[in-house]
Protein backbone atom coordinates (compact mmCIF):
# COMPACT_ATOMS: atom_id res chain seq x y z
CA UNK A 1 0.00 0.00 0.00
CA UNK A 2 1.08 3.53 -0.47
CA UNK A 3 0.15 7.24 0.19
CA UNK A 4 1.36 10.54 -0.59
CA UNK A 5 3.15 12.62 1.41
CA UNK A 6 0.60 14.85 1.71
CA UNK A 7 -2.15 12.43 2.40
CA UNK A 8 0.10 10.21 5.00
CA UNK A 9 0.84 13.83 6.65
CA UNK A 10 -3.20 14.61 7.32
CA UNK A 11 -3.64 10.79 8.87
CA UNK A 12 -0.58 11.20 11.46
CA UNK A 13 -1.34 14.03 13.05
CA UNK A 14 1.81 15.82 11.71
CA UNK A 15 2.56 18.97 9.48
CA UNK A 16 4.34 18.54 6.03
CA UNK A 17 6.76 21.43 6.33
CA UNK A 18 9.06 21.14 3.16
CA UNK A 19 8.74 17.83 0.12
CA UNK A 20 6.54 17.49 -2.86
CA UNK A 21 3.23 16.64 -1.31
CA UNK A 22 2.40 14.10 -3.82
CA UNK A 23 5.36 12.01 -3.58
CA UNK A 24 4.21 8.44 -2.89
CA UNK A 25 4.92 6.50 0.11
CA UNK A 26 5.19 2.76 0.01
CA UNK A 27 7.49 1.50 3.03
CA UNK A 28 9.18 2.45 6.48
CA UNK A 29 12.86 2.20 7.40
CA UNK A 30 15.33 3.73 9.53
CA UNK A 31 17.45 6.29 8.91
CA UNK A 32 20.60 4.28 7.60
CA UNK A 33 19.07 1.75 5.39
CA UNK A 34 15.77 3.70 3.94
CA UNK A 35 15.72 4.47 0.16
CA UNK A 36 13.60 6.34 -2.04
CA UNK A 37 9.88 5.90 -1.68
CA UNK A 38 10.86 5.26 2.30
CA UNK A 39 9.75 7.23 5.33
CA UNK A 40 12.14 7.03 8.29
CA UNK A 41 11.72 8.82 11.48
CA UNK A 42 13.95 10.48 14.18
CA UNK A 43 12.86 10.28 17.64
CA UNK A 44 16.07 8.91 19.61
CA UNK A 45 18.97 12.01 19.43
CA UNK A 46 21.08 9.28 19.74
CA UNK A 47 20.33 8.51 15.78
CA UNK A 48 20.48 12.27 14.89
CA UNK A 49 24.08 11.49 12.98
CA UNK A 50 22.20 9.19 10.26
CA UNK A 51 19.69 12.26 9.30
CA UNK A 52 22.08 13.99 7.33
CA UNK A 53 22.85 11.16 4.79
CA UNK A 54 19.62 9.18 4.74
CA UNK A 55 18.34 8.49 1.23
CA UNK A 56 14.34 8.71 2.87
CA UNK A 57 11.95 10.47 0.54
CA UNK A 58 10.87 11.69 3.89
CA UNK A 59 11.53 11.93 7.84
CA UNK A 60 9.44 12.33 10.56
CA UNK A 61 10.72 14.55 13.31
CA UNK A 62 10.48 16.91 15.15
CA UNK A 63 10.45 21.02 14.97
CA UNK A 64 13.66 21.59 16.24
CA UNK A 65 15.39 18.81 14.01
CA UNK A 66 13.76 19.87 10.50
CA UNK A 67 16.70 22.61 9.60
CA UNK A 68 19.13 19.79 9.27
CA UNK A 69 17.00 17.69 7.20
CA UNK A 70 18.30 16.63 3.19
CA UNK A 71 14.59 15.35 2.26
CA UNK A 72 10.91 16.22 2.94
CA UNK A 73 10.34 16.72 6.29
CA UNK A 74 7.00 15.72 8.37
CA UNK A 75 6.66 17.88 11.78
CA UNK A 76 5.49 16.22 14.60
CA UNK A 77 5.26 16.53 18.43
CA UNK A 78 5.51 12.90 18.77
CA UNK A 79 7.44 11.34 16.09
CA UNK A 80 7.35 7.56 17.51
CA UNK A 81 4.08 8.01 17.44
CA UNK A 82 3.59 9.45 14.18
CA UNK A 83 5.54 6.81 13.16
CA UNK A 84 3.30 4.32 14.39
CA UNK A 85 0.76 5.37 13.11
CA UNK A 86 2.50 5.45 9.33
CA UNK A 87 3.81 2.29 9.52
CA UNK A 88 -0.09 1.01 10.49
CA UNK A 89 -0.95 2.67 7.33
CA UNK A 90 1.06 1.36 5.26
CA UNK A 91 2.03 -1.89 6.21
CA UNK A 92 -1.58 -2.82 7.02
CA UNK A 93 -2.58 -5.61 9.48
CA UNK A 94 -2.90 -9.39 7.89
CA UNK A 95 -6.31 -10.32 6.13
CA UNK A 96 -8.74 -11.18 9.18
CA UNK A 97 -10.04 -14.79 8.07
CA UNK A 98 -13.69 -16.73 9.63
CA UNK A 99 -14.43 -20.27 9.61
CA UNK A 100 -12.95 -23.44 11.43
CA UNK A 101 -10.11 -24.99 10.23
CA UNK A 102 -10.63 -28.97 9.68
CA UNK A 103 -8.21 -30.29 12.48
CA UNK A 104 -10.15 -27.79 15.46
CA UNK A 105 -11.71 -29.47 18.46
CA UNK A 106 -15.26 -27.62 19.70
CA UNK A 107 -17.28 -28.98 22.16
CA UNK A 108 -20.81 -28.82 21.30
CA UNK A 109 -21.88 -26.38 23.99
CA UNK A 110 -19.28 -24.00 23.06
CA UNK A 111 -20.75 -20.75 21.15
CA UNK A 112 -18.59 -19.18 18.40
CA UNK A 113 -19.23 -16.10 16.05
CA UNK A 114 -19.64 -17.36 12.40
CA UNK A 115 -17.34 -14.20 11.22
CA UNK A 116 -14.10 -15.26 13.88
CA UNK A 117 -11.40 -17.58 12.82
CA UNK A 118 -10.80 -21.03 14.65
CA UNK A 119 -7.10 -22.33 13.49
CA UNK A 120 -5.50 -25.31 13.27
CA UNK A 121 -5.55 -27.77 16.21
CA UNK A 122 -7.26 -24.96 18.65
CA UNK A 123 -9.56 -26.68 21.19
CA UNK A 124 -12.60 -25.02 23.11
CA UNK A 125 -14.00 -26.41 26.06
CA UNK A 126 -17.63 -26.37 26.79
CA UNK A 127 -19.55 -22.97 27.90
CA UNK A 128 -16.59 -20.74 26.13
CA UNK A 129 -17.97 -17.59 23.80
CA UNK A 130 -16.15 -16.91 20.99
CA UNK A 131 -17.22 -13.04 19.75
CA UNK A 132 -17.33 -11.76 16.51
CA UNK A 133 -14.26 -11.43 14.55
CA UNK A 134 -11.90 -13.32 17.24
CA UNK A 135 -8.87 -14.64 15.51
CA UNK A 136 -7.14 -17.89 17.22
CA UNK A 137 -4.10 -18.83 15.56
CA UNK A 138 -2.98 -22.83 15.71
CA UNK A 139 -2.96 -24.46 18.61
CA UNK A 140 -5.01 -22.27 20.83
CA UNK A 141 -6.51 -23.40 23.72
CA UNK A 142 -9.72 -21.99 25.49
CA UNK A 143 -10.87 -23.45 28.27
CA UNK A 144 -14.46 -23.77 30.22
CA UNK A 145 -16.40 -21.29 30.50
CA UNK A 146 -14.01 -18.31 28.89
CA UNK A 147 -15.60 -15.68 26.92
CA UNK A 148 -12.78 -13.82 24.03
CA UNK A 149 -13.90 -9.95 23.37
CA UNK A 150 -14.89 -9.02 20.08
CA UNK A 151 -12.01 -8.46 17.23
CA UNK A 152 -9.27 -9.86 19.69
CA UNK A 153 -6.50 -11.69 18.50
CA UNK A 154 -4.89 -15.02 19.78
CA UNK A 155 -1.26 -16.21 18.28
CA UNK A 156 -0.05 -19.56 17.83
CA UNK A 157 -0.50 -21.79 21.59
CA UNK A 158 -1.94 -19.33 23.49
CA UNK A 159 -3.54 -21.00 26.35
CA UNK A 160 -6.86 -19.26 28.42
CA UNK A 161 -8.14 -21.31 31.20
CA UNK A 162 -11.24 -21.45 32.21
CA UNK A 163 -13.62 -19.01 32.79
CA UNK A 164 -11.24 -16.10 31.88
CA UNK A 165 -12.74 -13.10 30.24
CA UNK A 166 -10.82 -11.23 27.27
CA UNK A 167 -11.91 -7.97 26.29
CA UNK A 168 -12.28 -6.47 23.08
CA UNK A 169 -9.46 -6.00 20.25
CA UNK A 170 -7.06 -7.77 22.71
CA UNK A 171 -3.79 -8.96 21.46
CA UNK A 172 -2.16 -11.67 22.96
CA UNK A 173 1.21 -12.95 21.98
CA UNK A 174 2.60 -16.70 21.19
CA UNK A 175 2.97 -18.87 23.87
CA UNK A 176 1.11 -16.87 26.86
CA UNK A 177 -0.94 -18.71 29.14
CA UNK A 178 -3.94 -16.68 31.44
CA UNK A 179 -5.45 -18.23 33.93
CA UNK A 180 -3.31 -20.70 35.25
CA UNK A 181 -3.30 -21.72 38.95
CA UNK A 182 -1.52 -19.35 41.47
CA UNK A 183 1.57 -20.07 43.45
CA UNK A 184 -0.90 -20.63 46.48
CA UNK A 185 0.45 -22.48 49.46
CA UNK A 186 0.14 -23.12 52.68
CA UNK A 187 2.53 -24.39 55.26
CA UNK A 188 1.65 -27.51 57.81
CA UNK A 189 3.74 -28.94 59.95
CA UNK A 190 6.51 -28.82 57.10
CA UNK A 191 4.58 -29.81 54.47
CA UNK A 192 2.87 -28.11 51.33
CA UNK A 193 -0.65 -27.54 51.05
CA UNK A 194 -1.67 -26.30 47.88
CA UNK A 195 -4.52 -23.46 48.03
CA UNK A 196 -7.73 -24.12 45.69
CA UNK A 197 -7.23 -20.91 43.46
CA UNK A 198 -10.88 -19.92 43.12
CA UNK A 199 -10.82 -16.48 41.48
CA UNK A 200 -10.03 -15.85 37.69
CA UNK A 201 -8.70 -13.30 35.15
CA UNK A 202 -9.85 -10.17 33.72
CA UNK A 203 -8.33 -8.62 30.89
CA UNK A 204 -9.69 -5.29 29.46
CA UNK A 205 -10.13 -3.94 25.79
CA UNK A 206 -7.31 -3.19 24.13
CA UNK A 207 -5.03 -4.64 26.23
CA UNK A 208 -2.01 -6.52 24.48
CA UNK A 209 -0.09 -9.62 26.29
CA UNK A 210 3.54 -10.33 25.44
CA UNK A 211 4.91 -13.77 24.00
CA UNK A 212 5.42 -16.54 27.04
CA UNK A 213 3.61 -13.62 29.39
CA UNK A 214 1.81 -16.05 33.08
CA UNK A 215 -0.83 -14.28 33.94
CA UNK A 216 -2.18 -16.30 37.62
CA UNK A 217 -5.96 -16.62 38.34
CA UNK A 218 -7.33 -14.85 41.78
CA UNK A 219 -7.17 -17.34 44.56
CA UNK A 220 -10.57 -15.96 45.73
CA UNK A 221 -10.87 -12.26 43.63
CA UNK A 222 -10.02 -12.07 39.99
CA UNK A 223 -6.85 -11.01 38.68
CA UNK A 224 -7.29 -8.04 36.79
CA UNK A 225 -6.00 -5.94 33.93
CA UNK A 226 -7.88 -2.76 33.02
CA UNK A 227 -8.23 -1.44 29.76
CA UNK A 228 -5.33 -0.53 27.30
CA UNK A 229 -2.33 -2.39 29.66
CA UNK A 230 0.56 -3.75 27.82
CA UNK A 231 2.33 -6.32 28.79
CA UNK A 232 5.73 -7.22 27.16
CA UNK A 233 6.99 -10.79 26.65
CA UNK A 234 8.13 -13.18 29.47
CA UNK A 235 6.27 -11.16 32.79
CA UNK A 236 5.00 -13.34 35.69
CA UNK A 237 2.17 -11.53 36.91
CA UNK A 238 1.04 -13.05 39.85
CA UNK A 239 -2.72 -13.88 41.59
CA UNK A 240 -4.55 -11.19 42.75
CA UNK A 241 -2.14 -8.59 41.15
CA UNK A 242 -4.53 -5.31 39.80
CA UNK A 243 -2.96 -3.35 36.83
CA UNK A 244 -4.64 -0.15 36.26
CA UNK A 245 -5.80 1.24 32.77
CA UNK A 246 -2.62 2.05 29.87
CA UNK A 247 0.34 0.96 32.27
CA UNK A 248 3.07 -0.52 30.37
CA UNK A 249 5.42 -3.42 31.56
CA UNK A 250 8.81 -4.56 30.03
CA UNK A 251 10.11 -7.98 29.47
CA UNK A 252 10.95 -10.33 32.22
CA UNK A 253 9.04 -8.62 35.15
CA UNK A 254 7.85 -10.70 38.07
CA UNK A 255 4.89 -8.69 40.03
CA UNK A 256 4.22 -11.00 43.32
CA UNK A 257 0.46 -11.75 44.55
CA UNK A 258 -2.09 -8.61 45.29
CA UNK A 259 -0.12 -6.42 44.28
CA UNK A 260 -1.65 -3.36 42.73
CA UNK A 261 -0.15 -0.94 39.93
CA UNK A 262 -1.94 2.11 39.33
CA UNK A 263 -3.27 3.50 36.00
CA UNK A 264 -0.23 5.19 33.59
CA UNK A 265 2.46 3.56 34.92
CA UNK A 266 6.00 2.41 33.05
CA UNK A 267 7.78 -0.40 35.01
CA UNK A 268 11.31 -1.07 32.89
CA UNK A 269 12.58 -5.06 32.21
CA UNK A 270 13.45 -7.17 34.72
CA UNK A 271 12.19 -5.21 37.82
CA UNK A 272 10.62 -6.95 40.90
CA UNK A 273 7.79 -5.86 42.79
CA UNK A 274 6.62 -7.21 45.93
CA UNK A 275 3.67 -8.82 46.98
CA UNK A 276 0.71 -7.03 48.71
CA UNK A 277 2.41 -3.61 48.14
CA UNK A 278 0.67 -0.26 46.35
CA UNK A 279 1.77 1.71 43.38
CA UNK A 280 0.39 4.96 42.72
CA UNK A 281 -0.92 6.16 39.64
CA UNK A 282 1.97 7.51 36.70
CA UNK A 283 4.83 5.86 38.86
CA UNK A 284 8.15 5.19 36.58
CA UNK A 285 10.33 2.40 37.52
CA UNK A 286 13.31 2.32 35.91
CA UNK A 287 14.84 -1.78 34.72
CA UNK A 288 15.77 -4.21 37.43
CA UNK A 289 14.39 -2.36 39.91
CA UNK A 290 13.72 -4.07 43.39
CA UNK A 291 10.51 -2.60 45.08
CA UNK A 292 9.98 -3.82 48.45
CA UNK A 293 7.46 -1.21 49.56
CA UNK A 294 4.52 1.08 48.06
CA UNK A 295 5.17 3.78 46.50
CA UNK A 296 2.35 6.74 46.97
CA UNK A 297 3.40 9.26 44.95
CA UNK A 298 3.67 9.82 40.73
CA UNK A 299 7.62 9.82 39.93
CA UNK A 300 10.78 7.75 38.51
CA UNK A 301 12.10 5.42 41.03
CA UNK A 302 15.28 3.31 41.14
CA UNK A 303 17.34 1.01 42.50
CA UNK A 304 20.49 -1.13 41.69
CA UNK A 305 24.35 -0.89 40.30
CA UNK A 306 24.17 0.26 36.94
CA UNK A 307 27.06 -1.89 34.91
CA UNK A 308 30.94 -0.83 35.14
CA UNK A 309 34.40 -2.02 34.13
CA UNK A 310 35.21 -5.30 36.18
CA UNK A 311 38.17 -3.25 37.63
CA UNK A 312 35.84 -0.62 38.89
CA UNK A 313 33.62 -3.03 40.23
CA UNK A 314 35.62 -4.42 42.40
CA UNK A 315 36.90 -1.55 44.39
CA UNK A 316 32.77 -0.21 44.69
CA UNK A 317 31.95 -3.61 46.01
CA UNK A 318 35.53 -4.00 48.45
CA UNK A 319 34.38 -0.33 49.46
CA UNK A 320 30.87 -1.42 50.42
CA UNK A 321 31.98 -4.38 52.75
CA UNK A 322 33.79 -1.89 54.37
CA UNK A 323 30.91 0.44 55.05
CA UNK A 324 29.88 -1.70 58.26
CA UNK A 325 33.29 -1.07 60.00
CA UNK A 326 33.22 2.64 58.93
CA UNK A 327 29.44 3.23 60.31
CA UNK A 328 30.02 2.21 63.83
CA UNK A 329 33.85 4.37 63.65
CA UNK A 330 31.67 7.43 62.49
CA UNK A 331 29.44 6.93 65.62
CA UNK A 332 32.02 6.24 67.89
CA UNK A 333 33.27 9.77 66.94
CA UNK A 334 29.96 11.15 67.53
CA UNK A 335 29.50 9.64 70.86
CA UNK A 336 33.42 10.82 71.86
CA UNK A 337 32.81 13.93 70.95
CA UNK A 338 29.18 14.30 72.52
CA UNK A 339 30.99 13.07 75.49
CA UNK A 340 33.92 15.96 74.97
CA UNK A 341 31.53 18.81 74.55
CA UNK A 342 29.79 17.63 77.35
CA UNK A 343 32.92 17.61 79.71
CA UNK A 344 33.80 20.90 78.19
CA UNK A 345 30.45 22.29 79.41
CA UNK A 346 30.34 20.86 82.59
């Protein structure tokens, strides 16, 4: 598919500032490896040295970059987002397809929409409700009970226990399983007791769940993800957790049991967050952050070493065993010299 400039300009909410409106637009690239009939994009200053030389019919950008653009130049606020929405245009998404391929399993008291698509292998368990325009790629699996939101989208083996509720235009990545049982235990006399996990998983519209993403069902209340979340691949989220509307999560985040995340958030890869704590609404926390307590106020939190030399390393960390030792010196001092100006008083 391609637009002109001037037509892909009115649909991004951007301003064509210089470039022959009707030059056509068939593709997207970056900077250093677009050609003509491209757009590219600048968003990251840390790719500002590729602008100069890129062979892009046109860049989106914005204001302050456009004097140092060669080729037609699209003005926006939000360039990644521009983008975005360019790319959508123009690289459209796959055909949506209906029917139910030959090798599905449906149990006879399933329901399912005559205009969704059932794929290869999927199996759906009894009582499930398949909406109109659901897409479930091979292998699916939907179990008892589970309604799918209208227009959502299941990749390959994608597994939804039972009676979990998708929302609407939901995308959810291969290999991520909702609705499996919580890490619920309980502790006799040594042994294990596993907890019935009696609550299940709620997922609002336009959510989207990352490849290999465990969501856990409630053990008693649902699990819950409002509206517009986004999950990246590989996040544990555990039972009970509560993610408010539009946070995002990066890969390989682990979110203990009843926890709850407010709406607007950003939580960066490979942070932890504790179980039972509560995080206020448009909270940043930065990757591999450790949070062990709630956090009650909007703002960028952190914790961690950030990566070094080896040499460096070593020294910090010797330094830190050390800091012990120097505390109780420091407040030896103190108490000596409390004890001084005391004497010196008296």
């Amino acid at each position: 598919m391609s637009l002109t400039l001037g037509e892909l300009a009115g649909q991004i909410r951007g301003e064509l500032q210089q470039g022959d409106p009707d030059c056509r637009i068939a593709a997207v690239a970056t900077l250093q490896h677009a050609h003509a009939g491209d757009i590219s994009f600048l968003a990251n200053p840390g790719y500002r040295k590729y602008l100069q030389a890129t062979q892009a019919s046109a860049v989106i950008l914005r204001q302050e970059d456009a004097a140092d653009c060669p080729v037609a130049v699209i003005v926006s606020s939000n360039p990644y987002a521009s983008y975005a929405r360019a790319a959508a245009l123009i690289a459209p998404a796959a055909r949506v397809s209906s029917g139910v391929h030959a090798t599905a399993a449906l149990d006879a008291g399933c329901e399912v929409d005559e205009s969704a698509w059932i794929g290869p292998h999927c199996i759906i368990e009894a009582g499930a409700v398949i909406h109109a325009g659901v897409q479930l790629a091979g292998g699916c699996f939907i179990g008892a009970g589970s309604v799918i939101g209208a227009d959502s989208k299941l990749s390959a083996n994608v597994v939804v226990c039972h009676d979990v509720t998708i929302g609407e235009r939901v995308n959810i990545l291969p290999g991520a399983v909702i609705g499996s049982d919580g890490f619920g235990l309980a502790n006799e006399d040594g042994r294990w007791l596993n907890v019935p996990q009696l609550g299940s998983v709620r997922v609002g519209d336009d959510a989207e769940i990352g490849a290999n993403t465990t969501i856990d069902r409630g053990a008693l209340d649902d699990t819950v993800l409002e509206e517009g979340v986004r999950l990246d691949n590989q996040i544990q989220v555990a039972h009970n957790v509560h993610i408010g509307a539009h946070t995002a999560i990066a890969g390989c985040v682990g979110i203990s049991g009843s926890a709850r995340i407010g709406k607007y958030c950003m939580i960066g890869g490979g942070a932890g967050i504790a179980g039972h704590l509560e995080i206020a609404d448009r909270v940043i926390i930065t990757g591999m952050t450790m949070v062990t307590k709630s956090i009650s106020k909007p703002g960028v939190y952190s914790s961690g070493v950030p990566a070094q030399e080896n040499v460096a390393w070593n020294k910090t960390y010797a330094r830190m065993r050390q800091l012990d030792k120097l505390a109780r010196k420091v407040h030896a001092l103190e108490r000596s010299l409390a004890a001084a100006t005391k004497h010196g008083d008296d």
